[in-house]
PDB file of N, CA and C in Angstrom:
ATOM      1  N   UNK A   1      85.975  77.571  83.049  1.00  0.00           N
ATOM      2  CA  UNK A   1      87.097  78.445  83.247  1.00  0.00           C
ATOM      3  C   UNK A   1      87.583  78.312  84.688  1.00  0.00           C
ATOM      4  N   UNK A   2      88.856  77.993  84.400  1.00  0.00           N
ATOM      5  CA  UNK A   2      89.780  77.527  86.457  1.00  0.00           C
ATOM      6  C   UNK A   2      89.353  79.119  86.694  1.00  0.00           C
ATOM      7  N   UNK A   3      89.260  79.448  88.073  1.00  0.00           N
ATOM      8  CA  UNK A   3      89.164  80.623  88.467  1.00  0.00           C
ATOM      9  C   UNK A   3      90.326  80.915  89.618  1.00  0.00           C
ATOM     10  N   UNK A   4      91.314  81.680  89.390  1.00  0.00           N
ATOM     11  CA  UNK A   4      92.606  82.472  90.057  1.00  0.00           C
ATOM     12  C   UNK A   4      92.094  82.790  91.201  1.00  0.00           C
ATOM     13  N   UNK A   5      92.973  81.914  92.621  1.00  0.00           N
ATOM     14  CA  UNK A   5      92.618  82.700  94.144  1.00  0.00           C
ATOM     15  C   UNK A   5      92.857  84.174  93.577  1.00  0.00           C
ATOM     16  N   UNK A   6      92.254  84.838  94.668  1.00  0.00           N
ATOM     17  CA  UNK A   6      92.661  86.176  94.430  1.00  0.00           C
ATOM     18  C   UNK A   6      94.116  86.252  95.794  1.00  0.00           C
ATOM     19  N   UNK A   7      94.267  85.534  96.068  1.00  0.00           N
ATOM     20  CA  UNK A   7      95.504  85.640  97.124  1.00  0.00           C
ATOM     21  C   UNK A   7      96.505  85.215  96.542  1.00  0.00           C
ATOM     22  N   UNK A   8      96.823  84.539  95.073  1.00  0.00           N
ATOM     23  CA  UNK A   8      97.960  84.014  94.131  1.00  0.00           C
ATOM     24  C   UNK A   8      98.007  85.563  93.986  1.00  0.00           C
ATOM     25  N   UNK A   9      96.933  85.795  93.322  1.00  0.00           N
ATOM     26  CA  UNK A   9      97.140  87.533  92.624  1.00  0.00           C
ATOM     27  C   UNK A   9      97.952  88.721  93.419  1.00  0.00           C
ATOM     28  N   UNK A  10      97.230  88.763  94.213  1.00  0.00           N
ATOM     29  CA  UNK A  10      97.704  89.646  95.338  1.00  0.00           C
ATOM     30  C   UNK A  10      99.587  89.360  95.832  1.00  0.00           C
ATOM     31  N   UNK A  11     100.193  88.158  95.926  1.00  0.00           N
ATOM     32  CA  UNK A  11     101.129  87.547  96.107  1.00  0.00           C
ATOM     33  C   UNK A  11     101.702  87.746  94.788  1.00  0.00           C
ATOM     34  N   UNK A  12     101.929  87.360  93.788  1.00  0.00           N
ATOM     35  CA  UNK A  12     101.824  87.539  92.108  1.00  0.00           C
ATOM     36  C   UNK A  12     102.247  89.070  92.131  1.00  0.00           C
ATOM     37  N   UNK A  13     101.104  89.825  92.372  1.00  0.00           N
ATOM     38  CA  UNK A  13     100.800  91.829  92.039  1.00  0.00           C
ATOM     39  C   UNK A  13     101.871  92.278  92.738  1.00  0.00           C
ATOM     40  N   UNK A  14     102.054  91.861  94.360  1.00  0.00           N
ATOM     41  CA  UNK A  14     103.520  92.568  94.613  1.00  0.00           C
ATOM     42  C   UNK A  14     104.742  92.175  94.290  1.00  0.00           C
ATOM     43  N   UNK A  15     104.893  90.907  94.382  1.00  0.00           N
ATOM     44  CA  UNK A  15     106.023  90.104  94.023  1.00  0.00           C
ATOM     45  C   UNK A  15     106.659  90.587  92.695  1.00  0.00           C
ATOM     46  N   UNK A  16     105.679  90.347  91.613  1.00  0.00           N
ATOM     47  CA  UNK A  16     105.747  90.730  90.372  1.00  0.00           C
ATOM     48  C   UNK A  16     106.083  92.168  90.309  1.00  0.00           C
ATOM     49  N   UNK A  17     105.320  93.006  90.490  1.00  0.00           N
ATOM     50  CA  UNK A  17     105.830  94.366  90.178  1.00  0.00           C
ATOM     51  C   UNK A  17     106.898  95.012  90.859  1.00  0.00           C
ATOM     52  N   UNK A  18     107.266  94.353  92.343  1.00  0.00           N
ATOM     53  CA  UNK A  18     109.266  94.425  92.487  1.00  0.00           C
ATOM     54  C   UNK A  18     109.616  94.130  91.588  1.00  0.00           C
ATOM     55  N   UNK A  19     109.709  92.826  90.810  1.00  0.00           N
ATOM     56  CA  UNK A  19     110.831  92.166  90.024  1.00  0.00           C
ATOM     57  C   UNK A  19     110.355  93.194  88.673  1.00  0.00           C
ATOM     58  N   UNK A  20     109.305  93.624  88.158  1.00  0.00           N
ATOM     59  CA  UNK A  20     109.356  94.232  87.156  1.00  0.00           C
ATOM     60  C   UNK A  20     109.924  95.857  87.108  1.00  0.00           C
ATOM     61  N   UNK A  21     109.871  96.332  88.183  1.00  0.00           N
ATOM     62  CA  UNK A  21     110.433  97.801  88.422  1.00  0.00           C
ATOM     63  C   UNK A  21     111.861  97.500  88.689  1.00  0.00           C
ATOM     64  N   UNK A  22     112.164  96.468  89.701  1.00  0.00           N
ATOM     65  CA  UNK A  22     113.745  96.485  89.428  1.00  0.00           C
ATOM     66  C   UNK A  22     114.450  95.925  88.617  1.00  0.00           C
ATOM     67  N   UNK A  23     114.103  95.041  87.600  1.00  0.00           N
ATOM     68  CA  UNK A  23     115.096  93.841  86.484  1.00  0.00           C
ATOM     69  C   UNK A  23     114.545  94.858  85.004  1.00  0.00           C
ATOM     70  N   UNK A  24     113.534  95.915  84.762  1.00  0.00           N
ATOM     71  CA  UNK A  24     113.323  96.843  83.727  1.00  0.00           C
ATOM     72  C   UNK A  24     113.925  97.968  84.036  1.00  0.00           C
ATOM     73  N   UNK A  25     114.479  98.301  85.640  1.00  0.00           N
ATOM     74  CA  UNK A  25     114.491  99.984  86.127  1.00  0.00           C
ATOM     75  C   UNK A  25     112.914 100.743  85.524  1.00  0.00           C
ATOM     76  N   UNK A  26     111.927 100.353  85.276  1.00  0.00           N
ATOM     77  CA  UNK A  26     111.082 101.288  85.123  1.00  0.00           C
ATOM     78  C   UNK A  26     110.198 101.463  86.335  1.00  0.00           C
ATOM     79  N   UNK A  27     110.161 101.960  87.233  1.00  0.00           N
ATOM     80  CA  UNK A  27     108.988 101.862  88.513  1.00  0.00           C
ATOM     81  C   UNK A  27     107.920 101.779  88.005  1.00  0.00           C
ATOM     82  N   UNK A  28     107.658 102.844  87.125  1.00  0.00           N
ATOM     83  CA  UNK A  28     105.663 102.722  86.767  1.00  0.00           C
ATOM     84  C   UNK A  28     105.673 101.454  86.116  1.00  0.00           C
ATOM     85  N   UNK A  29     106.332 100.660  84.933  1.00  0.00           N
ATOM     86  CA  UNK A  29     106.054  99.414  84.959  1.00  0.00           C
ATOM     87  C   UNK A  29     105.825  98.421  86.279  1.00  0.00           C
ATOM     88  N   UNK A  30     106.707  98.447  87.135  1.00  0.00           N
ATOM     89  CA  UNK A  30     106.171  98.069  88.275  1.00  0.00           C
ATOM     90  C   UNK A  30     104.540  98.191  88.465  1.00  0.00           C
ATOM     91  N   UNK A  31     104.716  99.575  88.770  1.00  0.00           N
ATOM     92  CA  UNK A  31     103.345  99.666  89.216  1.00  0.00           C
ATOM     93  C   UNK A  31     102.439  99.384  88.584  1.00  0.00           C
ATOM     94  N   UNK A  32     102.311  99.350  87.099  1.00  0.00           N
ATOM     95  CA  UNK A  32     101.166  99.016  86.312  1.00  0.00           C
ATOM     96  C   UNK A  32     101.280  97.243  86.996  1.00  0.00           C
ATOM     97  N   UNK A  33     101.939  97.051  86.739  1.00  0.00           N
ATOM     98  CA  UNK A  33     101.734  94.836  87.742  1.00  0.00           C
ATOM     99  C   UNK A  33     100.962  95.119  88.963  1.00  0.00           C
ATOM    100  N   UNK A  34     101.315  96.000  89.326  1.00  0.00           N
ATOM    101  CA  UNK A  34     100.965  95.981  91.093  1.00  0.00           C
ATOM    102  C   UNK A  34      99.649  96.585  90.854  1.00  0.00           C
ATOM    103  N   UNK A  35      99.617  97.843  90.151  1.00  0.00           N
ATOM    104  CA  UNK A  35      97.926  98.332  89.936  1.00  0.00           C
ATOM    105  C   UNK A  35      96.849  97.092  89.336  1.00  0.00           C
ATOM    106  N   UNK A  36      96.932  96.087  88.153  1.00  0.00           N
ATOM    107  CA  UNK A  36      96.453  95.718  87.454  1.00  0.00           C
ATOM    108  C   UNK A  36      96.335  94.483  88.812  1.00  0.00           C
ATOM    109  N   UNK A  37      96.752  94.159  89.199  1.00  0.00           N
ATOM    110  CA  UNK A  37      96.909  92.876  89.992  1.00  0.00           C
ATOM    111  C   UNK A  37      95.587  93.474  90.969  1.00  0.00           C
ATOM    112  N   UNK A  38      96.088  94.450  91.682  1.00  0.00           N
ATOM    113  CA  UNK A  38      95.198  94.735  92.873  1.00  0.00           C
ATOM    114  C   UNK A  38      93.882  95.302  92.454  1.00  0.00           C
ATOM    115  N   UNK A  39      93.635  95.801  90.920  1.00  0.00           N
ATOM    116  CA  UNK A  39      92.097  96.274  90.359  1.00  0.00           C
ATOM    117  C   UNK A  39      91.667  94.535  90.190  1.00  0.00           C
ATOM    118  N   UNK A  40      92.093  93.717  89.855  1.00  0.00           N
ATOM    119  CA  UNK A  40      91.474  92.630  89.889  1.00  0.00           C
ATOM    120  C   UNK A  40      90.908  91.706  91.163  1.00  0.00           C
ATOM    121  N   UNK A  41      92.149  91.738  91.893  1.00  0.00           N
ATOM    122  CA  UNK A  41      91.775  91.065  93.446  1.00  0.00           C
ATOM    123  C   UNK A  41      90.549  92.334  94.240  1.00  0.00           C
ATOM    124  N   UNK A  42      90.648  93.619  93.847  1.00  0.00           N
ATOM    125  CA  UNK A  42      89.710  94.012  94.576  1.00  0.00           C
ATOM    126  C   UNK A  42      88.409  93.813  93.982  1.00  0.00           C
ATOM    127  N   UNK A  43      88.345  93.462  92.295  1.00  0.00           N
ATOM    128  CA  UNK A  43      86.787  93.355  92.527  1.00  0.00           C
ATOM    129  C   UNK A  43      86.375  91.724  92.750  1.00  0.00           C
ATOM    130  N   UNK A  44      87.688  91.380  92.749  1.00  0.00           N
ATOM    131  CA  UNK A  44      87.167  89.889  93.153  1.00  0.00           C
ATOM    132  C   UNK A  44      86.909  89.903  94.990  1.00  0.00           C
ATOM    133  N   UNK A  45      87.472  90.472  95.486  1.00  0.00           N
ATOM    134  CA  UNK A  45      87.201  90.796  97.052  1.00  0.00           C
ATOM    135  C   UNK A  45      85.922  91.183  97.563  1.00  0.00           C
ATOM    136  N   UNK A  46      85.425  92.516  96.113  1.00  0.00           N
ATOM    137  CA  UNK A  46      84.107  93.576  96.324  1.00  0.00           C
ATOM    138  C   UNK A  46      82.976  91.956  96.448  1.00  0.00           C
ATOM    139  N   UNK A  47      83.092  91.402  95.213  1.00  0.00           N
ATOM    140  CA  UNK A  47      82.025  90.170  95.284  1.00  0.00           C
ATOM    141  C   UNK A  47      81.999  88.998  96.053  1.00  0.00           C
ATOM    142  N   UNK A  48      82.921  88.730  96.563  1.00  0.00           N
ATOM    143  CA  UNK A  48      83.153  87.653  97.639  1.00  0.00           C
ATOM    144  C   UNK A  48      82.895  88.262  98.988  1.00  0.00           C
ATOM    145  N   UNK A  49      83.250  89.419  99.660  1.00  0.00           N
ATOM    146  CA  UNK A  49      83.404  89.997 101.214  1.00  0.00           C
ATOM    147  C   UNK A  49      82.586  90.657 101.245  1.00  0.00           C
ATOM    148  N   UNK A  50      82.020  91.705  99.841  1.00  0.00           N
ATOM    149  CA  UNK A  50      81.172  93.148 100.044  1.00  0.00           C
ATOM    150  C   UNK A  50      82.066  94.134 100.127  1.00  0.00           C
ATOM    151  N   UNK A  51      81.667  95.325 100.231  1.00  0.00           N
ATOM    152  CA  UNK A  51      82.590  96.634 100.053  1.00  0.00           C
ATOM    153  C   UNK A  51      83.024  96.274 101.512  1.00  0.00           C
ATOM    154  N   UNK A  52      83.188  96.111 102.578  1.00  0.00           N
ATOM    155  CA  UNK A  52      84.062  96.244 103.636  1.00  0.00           C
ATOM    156  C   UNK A  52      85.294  95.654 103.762  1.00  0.00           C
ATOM    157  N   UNK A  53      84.813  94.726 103.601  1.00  0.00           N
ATOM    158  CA  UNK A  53      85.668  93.171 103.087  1.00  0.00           C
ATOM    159  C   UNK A  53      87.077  93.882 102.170  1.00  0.00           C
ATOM    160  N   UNK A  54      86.251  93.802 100.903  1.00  0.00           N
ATOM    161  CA  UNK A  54      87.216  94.861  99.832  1.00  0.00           C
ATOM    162  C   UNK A  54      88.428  95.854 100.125  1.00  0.00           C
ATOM    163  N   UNK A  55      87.695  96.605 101.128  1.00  0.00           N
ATOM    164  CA  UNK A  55      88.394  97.843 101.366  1.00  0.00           C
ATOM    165  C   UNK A  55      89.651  97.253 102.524  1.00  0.00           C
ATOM    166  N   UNK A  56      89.172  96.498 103.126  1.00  0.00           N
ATOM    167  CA  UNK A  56      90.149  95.807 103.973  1.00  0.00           C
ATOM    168  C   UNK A  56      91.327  95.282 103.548  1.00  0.00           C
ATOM    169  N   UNK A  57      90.700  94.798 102.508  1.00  0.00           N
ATOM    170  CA  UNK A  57      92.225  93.352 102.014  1.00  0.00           C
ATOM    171  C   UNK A  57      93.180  94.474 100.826  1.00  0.00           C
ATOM    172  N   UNK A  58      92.292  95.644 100.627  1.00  0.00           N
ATOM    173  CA  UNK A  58      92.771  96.645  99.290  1.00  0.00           C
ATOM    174  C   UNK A  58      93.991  97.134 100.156  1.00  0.00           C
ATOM    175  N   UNK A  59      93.500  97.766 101.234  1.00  0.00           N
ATOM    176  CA  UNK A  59      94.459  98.570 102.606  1.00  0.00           C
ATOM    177  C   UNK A  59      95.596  97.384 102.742  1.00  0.00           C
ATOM    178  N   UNK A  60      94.972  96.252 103.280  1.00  0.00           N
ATOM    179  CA  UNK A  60      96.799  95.761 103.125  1.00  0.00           C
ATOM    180  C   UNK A  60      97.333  95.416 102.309  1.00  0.00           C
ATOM    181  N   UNK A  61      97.062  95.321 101.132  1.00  0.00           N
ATOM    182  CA  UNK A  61      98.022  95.126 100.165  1.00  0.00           C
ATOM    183  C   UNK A  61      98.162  96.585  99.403  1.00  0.00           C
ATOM    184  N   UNK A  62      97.550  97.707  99.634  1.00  0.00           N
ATOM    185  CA  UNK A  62      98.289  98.478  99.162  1.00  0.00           C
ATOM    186  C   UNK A  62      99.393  99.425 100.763  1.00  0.00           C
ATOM    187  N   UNK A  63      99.229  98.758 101.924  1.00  0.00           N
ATOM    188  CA  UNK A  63      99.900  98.874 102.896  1.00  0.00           C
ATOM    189  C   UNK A  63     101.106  98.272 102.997  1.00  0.00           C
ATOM    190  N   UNK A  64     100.904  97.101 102.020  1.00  0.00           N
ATOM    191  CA  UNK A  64     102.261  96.038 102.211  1.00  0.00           C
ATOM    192  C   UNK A  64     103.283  96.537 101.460  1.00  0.00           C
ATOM    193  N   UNK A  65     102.466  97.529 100.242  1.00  0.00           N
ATOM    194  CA  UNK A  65     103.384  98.057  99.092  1.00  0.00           C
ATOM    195  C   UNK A  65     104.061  98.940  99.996  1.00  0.00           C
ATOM    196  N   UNK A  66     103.355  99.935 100.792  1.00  0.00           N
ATOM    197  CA  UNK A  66     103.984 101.187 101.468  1.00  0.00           C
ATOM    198  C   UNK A  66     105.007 100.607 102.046  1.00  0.00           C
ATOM    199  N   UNK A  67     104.804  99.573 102.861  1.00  0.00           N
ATOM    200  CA  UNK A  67     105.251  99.047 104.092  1.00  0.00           C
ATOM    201  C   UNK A  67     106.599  98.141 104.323  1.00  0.00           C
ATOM    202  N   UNK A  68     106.158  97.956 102.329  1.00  0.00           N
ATOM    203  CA  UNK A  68     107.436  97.315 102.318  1.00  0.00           C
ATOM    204  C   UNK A  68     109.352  98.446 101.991  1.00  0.00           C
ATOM    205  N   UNK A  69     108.782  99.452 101.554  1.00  0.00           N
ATOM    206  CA  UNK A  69     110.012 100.190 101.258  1.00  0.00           C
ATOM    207  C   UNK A  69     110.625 100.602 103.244  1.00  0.00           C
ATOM    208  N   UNK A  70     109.956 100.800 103.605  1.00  0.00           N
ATOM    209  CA  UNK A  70     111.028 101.221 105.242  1.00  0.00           C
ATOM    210  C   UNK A  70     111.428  99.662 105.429  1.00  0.00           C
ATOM    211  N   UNK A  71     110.684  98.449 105.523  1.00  0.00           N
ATOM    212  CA  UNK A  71     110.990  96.987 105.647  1.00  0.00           C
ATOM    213  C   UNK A  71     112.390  96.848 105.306  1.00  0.00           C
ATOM    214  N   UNK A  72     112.561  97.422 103.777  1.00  0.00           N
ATOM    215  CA  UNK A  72     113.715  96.855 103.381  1.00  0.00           C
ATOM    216  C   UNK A  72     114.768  97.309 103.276  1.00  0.00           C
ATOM    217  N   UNK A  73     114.668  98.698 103.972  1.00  0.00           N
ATOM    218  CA  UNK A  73     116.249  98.947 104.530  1.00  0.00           C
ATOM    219  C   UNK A  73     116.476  98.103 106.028  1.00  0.00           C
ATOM    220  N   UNK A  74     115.812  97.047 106.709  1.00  0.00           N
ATOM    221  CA  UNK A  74     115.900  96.936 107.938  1.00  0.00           C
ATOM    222  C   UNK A  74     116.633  95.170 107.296  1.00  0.00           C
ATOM    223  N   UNK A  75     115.842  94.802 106.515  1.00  0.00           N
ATOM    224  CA  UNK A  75     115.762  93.349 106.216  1.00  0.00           C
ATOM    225  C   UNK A  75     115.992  93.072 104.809  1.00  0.00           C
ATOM    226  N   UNK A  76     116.109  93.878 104.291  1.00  0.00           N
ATOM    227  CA  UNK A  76     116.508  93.809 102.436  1.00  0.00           C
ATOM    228  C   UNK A  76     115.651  93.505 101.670  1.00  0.00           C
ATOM    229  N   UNK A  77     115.720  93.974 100.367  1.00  0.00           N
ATOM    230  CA  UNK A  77     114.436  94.031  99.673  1.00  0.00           C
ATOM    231  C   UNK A  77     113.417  92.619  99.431  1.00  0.00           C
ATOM    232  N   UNK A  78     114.203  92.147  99.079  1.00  0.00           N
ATOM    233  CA  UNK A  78     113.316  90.328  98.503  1.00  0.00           C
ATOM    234  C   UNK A  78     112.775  90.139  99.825  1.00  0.00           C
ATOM    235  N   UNK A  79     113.394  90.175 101.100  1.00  0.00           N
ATOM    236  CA  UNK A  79     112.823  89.208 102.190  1.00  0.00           C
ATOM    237  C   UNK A  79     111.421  90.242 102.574  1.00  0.00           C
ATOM    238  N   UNK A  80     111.771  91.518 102.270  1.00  0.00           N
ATOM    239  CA  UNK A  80     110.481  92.411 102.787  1.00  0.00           C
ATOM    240  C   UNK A  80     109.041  92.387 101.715  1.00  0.00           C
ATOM    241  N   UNK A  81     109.920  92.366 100.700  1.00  0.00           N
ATOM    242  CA  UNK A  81     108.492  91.810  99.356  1.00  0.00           C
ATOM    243  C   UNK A  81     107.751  90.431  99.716  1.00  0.00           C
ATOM    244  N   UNK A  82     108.741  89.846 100.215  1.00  0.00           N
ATOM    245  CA  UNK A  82     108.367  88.455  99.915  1.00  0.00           C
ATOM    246  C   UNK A  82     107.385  88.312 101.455  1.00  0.00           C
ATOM    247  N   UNK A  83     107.472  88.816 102.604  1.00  0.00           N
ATOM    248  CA  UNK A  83     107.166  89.205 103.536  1.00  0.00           C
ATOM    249  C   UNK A  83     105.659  89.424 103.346  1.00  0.00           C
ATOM    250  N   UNK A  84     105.489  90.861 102.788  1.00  0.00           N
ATOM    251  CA  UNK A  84     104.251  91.532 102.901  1.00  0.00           C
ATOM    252  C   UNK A  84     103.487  90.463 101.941  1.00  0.00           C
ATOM    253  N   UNK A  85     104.003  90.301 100.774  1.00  0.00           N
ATOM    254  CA  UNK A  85     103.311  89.587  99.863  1.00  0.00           C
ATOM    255  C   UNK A  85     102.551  88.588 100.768  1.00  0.00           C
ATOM    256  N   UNK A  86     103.082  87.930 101.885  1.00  0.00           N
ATOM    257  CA  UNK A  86     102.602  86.510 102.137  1.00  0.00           C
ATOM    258  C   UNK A  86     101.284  87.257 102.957  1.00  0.00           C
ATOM    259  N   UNK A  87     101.992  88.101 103.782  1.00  0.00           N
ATOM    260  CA  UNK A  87     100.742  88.653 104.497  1.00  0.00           C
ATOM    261  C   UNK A  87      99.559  89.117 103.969  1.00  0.00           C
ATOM    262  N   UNK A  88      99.774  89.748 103.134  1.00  0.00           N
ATOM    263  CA  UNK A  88      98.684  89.796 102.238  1.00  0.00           C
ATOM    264  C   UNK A  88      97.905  88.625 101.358  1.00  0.00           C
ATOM    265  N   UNK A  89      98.464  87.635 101.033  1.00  0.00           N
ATOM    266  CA  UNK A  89      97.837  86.432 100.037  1.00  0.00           C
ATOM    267  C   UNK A  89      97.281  85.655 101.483  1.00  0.00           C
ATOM    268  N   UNK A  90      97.958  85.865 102.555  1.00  0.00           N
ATOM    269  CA  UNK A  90      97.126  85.146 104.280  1.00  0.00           C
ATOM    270  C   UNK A  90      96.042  85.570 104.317  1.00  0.00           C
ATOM    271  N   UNK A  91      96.085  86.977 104.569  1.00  0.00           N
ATOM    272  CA  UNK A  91      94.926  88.148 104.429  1.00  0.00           C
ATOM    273  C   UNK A  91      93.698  87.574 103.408  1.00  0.00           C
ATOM    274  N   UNK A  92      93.843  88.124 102.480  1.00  0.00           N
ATOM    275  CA  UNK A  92      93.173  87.747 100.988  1.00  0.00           C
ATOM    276  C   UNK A  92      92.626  86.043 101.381  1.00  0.00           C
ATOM    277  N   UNK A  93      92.820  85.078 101.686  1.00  0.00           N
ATOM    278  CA  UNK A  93      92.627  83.648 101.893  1.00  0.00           C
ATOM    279  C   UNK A  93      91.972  83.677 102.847  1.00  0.00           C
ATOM    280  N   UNK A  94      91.930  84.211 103.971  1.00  0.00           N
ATOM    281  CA  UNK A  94      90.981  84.033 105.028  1.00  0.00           C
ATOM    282  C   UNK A  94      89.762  85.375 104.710  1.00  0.00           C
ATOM    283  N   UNK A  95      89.793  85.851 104.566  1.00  0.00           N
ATOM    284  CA  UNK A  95      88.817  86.962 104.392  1.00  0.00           C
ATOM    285  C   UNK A  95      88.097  86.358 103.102  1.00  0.00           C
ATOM    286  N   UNK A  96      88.543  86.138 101.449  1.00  0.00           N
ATOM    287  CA  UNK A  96      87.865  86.143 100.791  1.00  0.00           C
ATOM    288  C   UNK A  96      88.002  84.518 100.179  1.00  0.00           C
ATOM    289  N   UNK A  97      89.134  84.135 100.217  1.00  0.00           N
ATOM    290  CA  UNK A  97      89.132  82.897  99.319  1.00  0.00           C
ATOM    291  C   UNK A  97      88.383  81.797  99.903  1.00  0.00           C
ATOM    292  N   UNK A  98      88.527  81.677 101.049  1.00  0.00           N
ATOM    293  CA  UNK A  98      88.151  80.675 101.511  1.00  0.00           C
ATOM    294  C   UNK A  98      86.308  80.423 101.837  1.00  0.00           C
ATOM    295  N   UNK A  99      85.940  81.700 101.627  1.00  0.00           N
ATOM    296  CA  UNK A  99      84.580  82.139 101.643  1.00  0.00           C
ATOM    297  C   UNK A  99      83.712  81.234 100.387  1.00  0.00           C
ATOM    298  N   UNK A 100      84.996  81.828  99.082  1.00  0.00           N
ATOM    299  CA  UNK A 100      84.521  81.328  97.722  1.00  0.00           C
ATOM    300  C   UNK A 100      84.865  80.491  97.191  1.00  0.00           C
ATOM    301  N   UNK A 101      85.317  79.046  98.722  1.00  0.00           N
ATOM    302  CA  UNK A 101      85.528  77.735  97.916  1.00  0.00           C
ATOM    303  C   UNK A 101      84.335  77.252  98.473  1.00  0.00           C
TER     304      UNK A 101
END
């Protein structure tokens, strides 16, 4: 079985659940992408980093989510998704992926 960086995911979880909250108008659909994405990358984080690790890469990507709504009245929505997303799949790659190649 190929095994999914968890930094595609994480990149994927926000990316994805913009485009699904805004091209459905449903936000909680959104969020179910963005929840389901980030329950996966975190327990893939918990077993690769340990709970610190975890809690780290969880904070910015659920920081990037926060972080991105003030972002994108400054810089507009796609460039601020697309933004945090990277920072976070950077994040996620040096902390855990690269651990578990």
């Amino acid at each position: 079985m190929v095994k999914i960086p968890s930094a595609a995911v994480a990149a994927a979880g926000l990316v994805g659940g913009y485009a699904t909250a805004r091209f459905t108008r449903r936000r909680e659909l959104g969020g179910a992408v963005l929840a389901a994405a980030g329950a996966y990358c975190a327990r893939e984080w918990a077993r690769t980093s340990g709970p610190k690790g975890a809690a780290g890469l969880l904070a910015v990507y659920v920081g990037g989510f926060g972080g991105s709504h003030p972002l994108a009245k400054k810089i507009g929505p796609w460039p601020a998704v697309l933004g945090v997303s990277a920072l976070s799949a950077g994040a996620a790659y040096a902390v855990s992926d690269r651990k578990a190649a």
